[in-house]
N, C-alpha and C. Protein backbone atom coordinates (compact mmCIF):
# COMPACT_ATOMS: atom_id res chain seq x y z
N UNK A 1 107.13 95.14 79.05
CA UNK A 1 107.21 96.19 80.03
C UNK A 1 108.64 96.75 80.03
N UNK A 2 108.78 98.16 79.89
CA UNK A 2 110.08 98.83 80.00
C UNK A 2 111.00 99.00 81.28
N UNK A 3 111.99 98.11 81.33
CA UNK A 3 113.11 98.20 82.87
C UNK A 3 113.04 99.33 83.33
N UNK A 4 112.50 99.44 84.47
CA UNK A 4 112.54 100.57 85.57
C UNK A 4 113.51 100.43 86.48
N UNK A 5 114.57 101.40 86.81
CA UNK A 5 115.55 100.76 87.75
C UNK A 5 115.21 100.86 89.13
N UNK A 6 115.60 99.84 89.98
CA UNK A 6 114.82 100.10 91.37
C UNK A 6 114.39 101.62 92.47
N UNK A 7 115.70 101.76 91.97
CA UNK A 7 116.07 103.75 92.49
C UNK A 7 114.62 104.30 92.45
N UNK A 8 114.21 104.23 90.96
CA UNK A 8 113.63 105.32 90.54
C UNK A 8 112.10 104.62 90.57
N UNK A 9 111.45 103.50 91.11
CA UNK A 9 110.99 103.10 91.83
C UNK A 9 110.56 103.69 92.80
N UNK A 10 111.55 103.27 93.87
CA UNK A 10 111.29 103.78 95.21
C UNK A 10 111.10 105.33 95.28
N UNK A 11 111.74 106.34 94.44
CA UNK A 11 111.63 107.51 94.56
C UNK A 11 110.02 107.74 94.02
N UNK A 12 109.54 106.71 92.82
CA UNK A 12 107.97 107.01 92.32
C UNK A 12 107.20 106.69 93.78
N UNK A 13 107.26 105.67 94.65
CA UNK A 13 106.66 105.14 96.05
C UNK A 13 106.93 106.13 97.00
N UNK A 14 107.99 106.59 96.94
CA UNK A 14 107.90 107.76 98.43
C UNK A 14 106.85 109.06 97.72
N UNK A 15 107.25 109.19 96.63
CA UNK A 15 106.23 110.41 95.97
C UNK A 15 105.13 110.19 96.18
N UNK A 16 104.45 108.98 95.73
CA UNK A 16 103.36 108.35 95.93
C UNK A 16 102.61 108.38 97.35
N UNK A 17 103.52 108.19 98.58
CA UNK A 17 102.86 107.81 99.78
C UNK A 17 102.65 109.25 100.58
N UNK A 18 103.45 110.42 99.65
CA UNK A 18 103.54 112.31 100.18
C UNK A 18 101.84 111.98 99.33
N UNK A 19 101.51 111.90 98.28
CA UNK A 19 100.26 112.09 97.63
C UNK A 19 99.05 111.74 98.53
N UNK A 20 99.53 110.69 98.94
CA UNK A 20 98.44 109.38 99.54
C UNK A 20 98.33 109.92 101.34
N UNK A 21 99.32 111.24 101.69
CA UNK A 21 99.15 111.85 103.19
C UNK A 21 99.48 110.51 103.93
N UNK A 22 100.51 109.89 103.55
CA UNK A 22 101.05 108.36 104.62
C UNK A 22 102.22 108.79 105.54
N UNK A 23 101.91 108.45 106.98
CA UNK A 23 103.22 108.87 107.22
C UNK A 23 104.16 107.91 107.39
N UNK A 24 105.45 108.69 106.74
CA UNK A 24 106.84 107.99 106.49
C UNK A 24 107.63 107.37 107.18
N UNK A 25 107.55 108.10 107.78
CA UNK A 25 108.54 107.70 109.48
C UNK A 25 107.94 106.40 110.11
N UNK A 26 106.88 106.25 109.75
CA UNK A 26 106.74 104.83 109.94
C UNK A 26 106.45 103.66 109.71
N UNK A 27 107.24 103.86 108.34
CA UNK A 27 107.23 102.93 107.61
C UNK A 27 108.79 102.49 107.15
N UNK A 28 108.75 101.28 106.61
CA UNK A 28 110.09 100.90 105.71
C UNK A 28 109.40 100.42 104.15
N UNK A 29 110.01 101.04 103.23
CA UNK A 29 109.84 100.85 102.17
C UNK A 29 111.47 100.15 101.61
N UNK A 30 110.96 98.67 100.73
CA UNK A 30 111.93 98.13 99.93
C UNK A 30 111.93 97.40 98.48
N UNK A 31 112.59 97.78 97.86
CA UNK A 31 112.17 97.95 96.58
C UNK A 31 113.79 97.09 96.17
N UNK A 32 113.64 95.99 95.18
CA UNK A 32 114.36 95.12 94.63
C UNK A 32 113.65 94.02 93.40
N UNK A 33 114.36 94.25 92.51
CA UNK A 33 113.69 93.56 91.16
C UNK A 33 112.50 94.15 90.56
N UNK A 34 112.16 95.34 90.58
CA UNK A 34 111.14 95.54 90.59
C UNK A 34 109.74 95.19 91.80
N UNK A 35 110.14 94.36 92.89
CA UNK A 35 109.24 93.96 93.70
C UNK A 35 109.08 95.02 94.91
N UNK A 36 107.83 96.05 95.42
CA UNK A 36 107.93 96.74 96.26
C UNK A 36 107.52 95.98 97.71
N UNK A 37 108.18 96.01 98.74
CA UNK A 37 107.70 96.12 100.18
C UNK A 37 107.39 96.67 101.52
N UNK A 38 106.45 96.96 101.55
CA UNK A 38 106.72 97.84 102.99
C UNK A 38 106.09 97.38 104.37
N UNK A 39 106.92 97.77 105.06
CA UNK A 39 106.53 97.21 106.62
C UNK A 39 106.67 98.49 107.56
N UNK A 40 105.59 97.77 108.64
CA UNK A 40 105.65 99.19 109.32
C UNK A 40 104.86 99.25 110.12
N UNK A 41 104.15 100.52 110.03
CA UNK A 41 102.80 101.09 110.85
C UNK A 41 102.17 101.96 109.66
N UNK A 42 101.31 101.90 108.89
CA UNK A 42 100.52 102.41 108.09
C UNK A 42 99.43 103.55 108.78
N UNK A 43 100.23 105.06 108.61
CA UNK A 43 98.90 105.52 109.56
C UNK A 43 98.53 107.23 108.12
N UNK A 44 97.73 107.19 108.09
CA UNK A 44 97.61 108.71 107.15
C UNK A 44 97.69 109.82 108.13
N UNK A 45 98.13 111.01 107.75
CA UNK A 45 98.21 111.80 108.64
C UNK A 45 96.90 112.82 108.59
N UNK A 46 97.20 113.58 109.38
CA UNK A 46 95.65 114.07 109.61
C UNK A 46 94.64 114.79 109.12
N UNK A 47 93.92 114.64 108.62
CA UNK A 47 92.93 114.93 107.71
C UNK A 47 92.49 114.06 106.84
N UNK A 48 92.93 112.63 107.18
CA UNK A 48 92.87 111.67 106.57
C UNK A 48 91.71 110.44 107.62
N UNK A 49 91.54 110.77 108.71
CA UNK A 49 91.27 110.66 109.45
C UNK A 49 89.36 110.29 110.40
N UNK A 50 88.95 109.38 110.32
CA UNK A 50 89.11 108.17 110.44
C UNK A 50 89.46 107.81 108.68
N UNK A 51 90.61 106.90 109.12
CA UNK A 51 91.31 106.01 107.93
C UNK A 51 89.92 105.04 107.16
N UNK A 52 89.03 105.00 105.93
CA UNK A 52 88.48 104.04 105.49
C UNK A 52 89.48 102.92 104.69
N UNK A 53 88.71 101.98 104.95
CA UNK A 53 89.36 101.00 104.04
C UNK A 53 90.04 101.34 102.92
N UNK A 54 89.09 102.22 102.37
CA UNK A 54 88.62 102.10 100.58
C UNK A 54 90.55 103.12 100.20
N UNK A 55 90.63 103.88 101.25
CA UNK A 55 92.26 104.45 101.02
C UNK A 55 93.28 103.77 101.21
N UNK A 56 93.05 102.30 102.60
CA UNK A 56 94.60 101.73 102.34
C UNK A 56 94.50 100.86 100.44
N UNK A 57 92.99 100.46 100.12
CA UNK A 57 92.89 99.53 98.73
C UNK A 57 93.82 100.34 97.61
N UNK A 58 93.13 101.87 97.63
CA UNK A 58 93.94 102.76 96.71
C UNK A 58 95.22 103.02 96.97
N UNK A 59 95.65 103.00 97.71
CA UNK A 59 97.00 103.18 98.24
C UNK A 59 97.60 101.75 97.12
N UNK A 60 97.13 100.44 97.40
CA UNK A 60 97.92 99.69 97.40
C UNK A 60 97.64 99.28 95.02
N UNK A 61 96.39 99.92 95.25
CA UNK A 61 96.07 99.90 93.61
C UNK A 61 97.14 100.78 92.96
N UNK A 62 97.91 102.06 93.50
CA UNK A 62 98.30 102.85 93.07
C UNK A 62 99.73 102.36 92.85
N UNK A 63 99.95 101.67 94.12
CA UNK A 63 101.31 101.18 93.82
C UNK A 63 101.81 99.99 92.86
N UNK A 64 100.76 99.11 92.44
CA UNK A 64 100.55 98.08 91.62
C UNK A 64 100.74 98.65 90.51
N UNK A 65 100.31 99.78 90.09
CA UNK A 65 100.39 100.23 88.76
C UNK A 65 101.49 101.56 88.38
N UNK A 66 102.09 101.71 89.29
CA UNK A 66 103.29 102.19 89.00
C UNK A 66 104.05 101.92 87.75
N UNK A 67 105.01 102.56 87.21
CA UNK A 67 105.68 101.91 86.42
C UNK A 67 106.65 101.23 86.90
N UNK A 68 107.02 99.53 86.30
CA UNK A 68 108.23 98.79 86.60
C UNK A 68 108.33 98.60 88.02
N UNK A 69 106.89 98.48 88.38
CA UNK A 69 106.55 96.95 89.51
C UNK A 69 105.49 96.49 89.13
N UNK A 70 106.61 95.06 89.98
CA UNK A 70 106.44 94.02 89.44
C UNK A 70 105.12 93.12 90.35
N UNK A 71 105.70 93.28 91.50
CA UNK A 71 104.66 92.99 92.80
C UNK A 71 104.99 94.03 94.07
N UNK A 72 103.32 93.97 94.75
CA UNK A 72 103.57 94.59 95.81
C UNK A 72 103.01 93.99 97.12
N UNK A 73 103.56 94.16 98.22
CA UNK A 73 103.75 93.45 99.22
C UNK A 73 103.86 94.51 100.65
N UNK A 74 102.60 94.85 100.91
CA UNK A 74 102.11 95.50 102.56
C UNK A 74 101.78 94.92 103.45
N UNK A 75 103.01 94.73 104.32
CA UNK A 75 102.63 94.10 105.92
C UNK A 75 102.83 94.86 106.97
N UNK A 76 101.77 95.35 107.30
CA UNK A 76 102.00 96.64 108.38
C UNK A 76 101.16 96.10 109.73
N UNK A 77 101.54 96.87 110.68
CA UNK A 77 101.04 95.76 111.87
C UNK A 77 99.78 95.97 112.40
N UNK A 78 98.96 96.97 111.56
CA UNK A 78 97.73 97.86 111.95
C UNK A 78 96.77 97.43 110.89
N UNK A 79 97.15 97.00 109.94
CA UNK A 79 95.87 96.77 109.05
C UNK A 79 96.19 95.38 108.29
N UNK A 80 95.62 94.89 108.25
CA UNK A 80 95.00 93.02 107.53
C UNK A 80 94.64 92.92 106.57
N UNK A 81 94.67 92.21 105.62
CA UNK A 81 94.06 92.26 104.43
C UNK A 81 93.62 90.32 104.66
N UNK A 82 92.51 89.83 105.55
CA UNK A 82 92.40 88.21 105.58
C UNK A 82 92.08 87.92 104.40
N UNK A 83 92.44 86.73 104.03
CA UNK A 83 92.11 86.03 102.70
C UNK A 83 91.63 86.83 101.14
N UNK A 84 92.78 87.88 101.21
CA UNK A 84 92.20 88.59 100.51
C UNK A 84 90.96 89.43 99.92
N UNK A 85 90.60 89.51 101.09
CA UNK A 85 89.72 90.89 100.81
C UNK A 85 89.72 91.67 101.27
N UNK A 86 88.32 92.72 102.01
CA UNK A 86 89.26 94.13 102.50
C UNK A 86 89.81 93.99 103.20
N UNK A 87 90.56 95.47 102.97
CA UNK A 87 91.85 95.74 104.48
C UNK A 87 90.90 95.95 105.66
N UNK A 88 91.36 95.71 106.70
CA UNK A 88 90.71 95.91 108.15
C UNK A 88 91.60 96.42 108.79
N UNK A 89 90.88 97.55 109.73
CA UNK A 89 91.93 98.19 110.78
C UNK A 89 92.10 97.45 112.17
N UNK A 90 93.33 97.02 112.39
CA UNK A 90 93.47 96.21 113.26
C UNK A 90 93.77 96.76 114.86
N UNK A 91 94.42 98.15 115.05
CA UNK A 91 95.01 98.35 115.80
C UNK A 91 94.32 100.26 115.62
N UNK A 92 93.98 100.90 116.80
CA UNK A 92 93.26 102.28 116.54
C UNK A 92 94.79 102.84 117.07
N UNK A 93 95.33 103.99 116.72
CA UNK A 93 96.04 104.71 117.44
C UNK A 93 95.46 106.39 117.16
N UNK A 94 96.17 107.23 117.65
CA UNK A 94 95.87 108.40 117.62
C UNK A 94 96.14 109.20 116.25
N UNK A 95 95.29 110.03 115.67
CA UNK A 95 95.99 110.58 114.53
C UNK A 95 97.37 111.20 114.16
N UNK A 96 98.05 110.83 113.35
CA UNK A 96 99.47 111.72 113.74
C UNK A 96 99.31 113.37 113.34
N UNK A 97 100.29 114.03 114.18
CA UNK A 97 99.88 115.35 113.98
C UNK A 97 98.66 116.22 114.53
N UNK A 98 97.99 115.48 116.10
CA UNK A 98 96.62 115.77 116.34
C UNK A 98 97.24 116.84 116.84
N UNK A 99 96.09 118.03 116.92
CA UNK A 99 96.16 119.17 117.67
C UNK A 99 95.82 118.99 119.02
N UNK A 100 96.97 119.92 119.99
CA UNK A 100 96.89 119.93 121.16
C UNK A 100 95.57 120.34 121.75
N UNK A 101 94.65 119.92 122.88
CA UNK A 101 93.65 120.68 123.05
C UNK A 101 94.26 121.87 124.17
């Protein structure tokens, strides 16, 4: 596998999570050795809306196969992944970006 430097990493993951409609602001993304992490609040913004599983899985497939990571590692305080299998939504909040009525 060809050295990816962490930088340019994290800049492929923020690109990645504008693709994936994640919002940023609430999240922390960290990226060292090639190993990505993020913590946070995992919420898609709107039009994404109700969140299925099957988008945080791709989310996290997408980042696995990045180039020059190595592992990835999502602990967000809204969604679970028990014993490895699906993600579950743990926590409902409001969509971000809802329109005023």
């Amino acid at each position: 596998m060809k050295h990816v430097a962490d930088n340019e990493i994290r800049a492929e993951v923020r690109s990645l999570l504008v693709r994936q409609r994640v919002d940023q602001w609430r999240l922390q993304v960290r990226v060292s050795g090639g190993m990505v992490r993020i913590n946070g609040e995992l919420v898609f913004l709107r039009g994404s809306d109700p969140t299925p599983p099957s988008l945080v899985e791709g989310l996290e497939r997408a980042l696995s196969s990045t180039a020059g990571v190595k592992y990835v590692s999502i602990d967000v305080t809204n969604w679970k992944k028990p014993g490895g299998g699906e993600w579950k939504l743990i926590e409902q909040r409001a969509p971000a970006l809802a329109v005023a009525a």
